[in-house]
PDB file of N, CA and C in Angstrom:
ATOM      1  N   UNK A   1      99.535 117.602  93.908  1.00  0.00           N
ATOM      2  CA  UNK A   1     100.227 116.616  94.727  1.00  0.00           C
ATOM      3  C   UNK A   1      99.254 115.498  95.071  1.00  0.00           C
ATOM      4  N   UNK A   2      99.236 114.468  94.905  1.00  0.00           N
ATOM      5  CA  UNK A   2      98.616 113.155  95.071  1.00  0.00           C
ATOM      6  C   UNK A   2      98.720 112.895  96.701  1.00  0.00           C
ATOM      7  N   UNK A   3      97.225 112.804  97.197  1.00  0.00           N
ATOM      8  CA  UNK A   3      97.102 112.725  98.421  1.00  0.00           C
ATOM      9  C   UNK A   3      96.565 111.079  98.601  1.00  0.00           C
ATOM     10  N   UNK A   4      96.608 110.624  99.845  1.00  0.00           N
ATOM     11  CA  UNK A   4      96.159 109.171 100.474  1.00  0.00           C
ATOM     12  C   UNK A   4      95.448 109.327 101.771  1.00  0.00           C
ATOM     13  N   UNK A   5      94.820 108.492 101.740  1.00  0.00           N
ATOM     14  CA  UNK A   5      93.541 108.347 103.326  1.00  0.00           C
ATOM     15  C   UNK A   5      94.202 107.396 104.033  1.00  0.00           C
ATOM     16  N   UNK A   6      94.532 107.786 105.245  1.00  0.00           N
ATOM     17  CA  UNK A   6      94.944 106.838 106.281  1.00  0.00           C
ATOM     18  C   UNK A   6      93.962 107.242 107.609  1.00  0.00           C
ATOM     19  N   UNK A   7      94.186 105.772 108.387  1.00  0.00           N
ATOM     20  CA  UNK A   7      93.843 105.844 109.474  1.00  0.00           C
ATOM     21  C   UNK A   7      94.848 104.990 110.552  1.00  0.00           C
ATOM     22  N   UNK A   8      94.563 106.707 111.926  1.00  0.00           N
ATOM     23  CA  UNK A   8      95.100 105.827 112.920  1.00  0.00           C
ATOM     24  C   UNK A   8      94.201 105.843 114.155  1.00  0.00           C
ATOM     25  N   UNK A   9      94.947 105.047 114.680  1.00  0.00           N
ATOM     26  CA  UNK A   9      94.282 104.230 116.300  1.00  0.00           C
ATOM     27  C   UNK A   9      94.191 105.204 117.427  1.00  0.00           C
ATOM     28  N   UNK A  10      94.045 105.345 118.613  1.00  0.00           N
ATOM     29  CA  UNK A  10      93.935 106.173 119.692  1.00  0.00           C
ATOM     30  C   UNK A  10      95.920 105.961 119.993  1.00  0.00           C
ATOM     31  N   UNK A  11      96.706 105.130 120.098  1.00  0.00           N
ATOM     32  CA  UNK A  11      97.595 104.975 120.265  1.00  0.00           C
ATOM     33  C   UNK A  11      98.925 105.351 118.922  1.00  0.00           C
ATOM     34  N   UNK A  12      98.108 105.246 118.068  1.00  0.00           N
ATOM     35  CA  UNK A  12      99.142 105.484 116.971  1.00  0.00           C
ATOM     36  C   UNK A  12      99.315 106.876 116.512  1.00  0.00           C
ATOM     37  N   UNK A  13      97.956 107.719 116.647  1.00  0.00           N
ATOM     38  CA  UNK A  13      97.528 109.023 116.415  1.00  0.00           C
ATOM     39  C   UNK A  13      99.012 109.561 117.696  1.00  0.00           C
ATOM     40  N   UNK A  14      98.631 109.196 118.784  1.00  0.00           N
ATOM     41  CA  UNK A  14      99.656 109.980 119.963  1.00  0.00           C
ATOM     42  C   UNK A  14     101.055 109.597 119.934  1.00  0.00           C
ATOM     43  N   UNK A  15     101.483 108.222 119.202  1.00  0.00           N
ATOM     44  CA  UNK A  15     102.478 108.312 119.089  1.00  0.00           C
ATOM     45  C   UNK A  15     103.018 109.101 117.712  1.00  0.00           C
ATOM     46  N   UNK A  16     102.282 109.077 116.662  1.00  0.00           N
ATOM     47  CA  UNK A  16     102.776 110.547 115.591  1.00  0.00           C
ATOM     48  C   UNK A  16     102.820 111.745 116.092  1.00  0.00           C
ATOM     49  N   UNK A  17     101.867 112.132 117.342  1.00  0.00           N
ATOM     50  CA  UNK A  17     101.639 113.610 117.774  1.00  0.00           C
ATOM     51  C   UNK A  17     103.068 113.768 118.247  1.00  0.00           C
ATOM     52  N   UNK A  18     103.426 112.715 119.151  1.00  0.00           N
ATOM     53  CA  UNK A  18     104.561 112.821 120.463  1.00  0.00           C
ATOM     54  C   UNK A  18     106.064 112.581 119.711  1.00  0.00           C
ATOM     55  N   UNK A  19     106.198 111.489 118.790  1.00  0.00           N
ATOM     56  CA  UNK A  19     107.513 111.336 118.578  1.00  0.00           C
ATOM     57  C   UNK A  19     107.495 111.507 117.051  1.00  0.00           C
ATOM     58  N   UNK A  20     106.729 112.509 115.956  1.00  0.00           N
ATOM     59  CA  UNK A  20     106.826 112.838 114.992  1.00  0.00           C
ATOM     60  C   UNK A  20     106.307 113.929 114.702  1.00  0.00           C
ATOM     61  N   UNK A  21     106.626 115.090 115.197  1.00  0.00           N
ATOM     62  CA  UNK A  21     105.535 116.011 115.280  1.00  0.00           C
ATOM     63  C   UNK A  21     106.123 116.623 113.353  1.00  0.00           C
ATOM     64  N   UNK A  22     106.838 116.158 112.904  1.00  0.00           N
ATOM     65  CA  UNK A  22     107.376 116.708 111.710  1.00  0.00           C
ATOM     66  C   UNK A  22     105.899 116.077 110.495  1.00  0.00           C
ATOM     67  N   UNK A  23     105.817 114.846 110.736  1.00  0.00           N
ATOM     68  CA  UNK A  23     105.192 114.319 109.927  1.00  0.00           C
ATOM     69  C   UNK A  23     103.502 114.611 110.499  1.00  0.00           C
ATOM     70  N   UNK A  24     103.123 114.769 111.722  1.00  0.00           N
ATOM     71  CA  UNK A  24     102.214 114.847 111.959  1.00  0.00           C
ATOM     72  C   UNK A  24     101.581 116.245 111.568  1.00  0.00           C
ATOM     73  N   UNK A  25     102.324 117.311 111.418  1.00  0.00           N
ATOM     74  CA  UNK A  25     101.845 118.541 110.670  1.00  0.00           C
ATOM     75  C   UNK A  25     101.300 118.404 109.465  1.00  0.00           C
ATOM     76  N   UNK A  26     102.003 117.158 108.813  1.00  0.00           N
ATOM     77  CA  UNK A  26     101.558 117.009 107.425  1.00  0.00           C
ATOM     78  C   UNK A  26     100.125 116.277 106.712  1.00  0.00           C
ATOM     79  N   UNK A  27      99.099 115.890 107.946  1.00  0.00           N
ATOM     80  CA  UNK A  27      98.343 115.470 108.231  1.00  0.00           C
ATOM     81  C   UNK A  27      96.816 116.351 108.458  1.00  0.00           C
ATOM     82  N   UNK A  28      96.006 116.011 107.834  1.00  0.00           N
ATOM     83  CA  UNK A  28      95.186 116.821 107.842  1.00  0.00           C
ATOM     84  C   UNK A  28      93.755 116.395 108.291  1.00  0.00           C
ATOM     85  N   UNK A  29      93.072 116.615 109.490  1.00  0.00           N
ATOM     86  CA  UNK A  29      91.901 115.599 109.465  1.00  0.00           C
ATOM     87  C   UNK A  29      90.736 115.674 109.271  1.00  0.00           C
ATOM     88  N   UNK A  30      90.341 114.680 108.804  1.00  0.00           N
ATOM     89  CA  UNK A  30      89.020 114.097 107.815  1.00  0.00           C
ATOM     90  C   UNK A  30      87.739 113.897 108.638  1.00  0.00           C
ATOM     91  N   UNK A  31      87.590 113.036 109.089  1.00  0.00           N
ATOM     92  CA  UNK A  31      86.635 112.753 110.179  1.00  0.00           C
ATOM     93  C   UNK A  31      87.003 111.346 111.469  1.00  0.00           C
ATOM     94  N   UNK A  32      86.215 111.414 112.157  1.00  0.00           N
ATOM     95  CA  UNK A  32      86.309 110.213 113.489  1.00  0.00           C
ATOM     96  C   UNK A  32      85.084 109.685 113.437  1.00  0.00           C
ATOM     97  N   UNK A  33      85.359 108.489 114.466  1.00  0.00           N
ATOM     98  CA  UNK A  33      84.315 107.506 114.933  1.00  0.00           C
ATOM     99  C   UNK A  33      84.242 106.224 113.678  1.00  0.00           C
ATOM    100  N   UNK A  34      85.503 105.644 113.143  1.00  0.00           N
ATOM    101  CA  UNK A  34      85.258 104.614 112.814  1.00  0.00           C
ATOM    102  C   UNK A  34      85.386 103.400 113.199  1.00  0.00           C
ATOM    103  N   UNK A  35      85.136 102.747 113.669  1.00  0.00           N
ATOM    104  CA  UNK A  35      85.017 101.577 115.033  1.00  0.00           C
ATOM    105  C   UNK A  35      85.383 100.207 113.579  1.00  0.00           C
ATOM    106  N   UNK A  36      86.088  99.946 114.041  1.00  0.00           N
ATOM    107  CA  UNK A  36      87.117  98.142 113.245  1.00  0.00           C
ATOM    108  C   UNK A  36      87.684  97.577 114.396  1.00  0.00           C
ATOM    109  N   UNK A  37      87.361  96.181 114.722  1.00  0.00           N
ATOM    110  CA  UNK A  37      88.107  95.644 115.756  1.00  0.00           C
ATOM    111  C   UNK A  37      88.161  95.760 116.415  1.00  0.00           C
ATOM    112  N   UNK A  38      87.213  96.420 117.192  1.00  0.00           N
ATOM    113  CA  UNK A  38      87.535  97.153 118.708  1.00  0.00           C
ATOM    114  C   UNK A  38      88.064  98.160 118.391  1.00  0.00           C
ATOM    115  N   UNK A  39      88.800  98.570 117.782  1.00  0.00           N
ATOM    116  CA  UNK A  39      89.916  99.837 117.596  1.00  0.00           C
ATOM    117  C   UNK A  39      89.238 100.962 117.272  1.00  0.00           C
ATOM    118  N   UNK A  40      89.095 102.396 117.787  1.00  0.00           N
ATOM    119  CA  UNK A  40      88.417 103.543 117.409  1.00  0.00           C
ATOM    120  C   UNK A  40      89.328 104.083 116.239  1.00  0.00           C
ATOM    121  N   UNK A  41      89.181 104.771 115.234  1.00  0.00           N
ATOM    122  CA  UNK A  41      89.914 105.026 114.272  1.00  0.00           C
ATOM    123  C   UNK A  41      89.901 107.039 113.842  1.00  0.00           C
ATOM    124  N   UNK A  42      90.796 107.318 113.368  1.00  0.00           N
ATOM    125  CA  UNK A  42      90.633 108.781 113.001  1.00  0.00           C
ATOM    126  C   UNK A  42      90.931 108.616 111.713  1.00  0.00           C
ATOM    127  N   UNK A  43      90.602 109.245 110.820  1.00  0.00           N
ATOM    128  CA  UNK A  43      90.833 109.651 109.356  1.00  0.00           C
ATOM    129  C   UNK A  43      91.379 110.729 108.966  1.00  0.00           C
ATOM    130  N   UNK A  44      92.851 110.409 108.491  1.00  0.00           N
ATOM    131  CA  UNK A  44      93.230 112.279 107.999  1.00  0.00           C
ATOM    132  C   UNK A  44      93.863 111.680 106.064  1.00  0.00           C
ATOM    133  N   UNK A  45      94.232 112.990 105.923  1.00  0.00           N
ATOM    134  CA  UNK A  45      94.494 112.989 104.329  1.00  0.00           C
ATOM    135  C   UNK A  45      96.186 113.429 104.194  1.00  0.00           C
ATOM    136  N   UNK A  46      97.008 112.680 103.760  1.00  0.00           N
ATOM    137  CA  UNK A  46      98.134 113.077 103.810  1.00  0.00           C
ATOM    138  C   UNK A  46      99.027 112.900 102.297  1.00  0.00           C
ATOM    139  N   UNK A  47      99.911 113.112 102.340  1.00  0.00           N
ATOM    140  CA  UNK A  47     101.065 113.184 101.068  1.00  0.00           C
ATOM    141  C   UNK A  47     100.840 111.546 100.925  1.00  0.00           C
ATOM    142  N   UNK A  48     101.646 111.225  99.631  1.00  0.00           N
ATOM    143  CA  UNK A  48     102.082 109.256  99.458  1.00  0.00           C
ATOM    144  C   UNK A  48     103.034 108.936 100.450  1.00  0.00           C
ATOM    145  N   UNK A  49     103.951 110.486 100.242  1.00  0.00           N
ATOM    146  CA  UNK A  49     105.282 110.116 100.941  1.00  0.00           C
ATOM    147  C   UNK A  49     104.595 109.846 102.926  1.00  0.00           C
ATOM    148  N   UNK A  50     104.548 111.037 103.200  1.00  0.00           N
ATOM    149  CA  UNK A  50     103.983 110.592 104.344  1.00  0.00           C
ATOM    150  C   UNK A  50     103.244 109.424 104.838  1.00  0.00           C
ATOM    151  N   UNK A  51     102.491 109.276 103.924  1.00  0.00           N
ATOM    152  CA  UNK A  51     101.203 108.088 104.147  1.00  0.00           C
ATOM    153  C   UNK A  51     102.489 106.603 104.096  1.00  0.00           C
ATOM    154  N   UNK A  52     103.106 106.657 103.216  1.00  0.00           N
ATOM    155  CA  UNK A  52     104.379 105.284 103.153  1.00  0.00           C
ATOM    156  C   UNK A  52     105.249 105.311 104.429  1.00  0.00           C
ATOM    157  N   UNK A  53     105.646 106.763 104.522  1.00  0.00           N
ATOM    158  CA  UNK A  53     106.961 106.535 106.256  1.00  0.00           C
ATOM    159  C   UNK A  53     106.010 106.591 107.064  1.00  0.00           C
ATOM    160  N   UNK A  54     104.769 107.026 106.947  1.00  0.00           N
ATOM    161  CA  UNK A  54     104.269 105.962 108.355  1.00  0.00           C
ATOM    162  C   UNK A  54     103.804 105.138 108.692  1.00  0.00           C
ATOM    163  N   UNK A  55     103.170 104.199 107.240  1.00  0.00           N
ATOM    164  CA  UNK A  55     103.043 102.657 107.301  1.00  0.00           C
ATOM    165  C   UNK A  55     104.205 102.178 107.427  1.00  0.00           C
ATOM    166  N   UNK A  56     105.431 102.253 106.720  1.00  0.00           N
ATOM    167  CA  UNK A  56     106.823 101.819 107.561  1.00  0.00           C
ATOM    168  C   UNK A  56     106.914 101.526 108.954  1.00  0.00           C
ATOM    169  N   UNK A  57     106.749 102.357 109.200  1.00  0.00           N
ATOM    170  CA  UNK A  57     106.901 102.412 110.745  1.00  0.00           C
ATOM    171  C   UNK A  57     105.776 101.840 111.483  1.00  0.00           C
ATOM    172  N   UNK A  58     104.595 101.169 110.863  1.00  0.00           N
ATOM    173  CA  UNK A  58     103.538 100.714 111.536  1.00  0.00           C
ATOM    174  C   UNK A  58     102.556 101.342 112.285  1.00  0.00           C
ATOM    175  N   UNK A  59     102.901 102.951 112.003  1.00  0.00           N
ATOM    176  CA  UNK A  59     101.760 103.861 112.879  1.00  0.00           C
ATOM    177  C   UNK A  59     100.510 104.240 111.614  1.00  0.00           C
ATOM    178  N   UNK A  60      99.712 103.730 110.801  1.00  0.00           N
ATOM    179  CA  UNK A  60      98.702 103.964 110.372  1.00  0.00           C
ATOM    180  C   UNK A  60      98.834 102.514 109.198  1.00  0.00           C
ATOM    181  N   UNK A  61      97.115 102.451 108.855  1.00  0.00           N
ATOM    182  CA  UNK A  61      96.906 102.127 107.733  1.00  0.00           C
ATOM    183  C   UNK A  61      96.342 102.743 106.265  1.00  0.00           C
ATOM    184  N   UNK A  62      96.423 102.509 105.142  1.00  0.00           N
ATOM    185  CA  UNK A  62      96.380 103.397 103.892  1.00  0.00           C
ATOM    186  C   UNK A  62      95.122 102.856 103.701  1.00  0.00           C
ATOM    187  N   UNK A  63      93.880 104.082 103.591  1.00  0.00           N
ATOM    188  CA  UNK A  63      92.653 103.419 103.272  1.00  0.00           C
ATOM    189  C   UNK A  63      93.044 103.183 101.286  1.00  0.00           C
ATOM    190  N   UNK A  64      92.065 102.054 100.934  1.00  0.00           N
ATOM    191  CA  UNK A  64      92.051 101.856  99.171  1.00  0.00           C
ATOM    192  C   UNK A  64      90.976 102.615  99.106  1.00  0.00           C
ATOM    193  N   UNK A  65      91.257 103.777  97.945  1.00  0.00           N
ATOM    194  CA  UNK A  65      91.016 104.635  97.303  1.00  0.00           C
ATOM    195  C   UNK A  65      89.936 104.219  96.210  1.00  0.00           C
ATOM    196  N   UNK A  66      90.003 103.161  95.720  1.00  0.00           N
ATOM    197  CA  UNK A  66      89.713 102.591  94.525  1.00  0.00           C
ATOM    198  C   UNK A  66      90.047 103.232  93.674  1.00  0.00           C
ATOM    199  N   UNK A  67      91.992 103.249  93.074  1.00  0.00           N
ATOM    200  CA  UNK A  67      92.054 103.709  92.295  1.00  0.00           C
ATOM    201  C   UNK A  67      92.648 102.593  91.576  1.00  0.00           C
ATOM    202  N   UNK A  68      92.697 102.629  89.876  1.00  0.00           N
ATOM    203  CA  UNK A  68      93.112 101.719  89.552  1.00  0.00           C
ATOM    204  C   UNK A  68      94.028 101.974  88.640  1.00  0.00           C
TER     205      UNK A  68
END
């Protein structure tokens, strides 16, 4: 199954915990402490599908893989 690196925010992480707990199971985490923008960041590893419905929804970004 083809996995993707996302990251979320202190706010985006709790809103997947709180109002997605379906998708947030599907989430697996990677490491912390990546600081962009002010913004503290978490790193987990998830499905495409997952990693897409929750950039939809604006709760993470898809790290590039460098795949080509």
């Amino acid at each position: 199954m083809a996995k993707k690196i996302i990251s979320l925010t202190f706010i985006q992480r709790d809103t997947v915990r709180a109002k997605h707990p379906e998708l947030w199971h599907q989430c697996i985490y990677l490491d912390t402490g990546k600081l962009s923008q002010t913004h503290y960041s978490w790193r987990y590893t998830t499905s495409v599908e997952t990693a897409l419905a929750l950039r939809l929804m604006g709760l993470c970004t898809i790290e590039d893989q460098g795949e080509s």
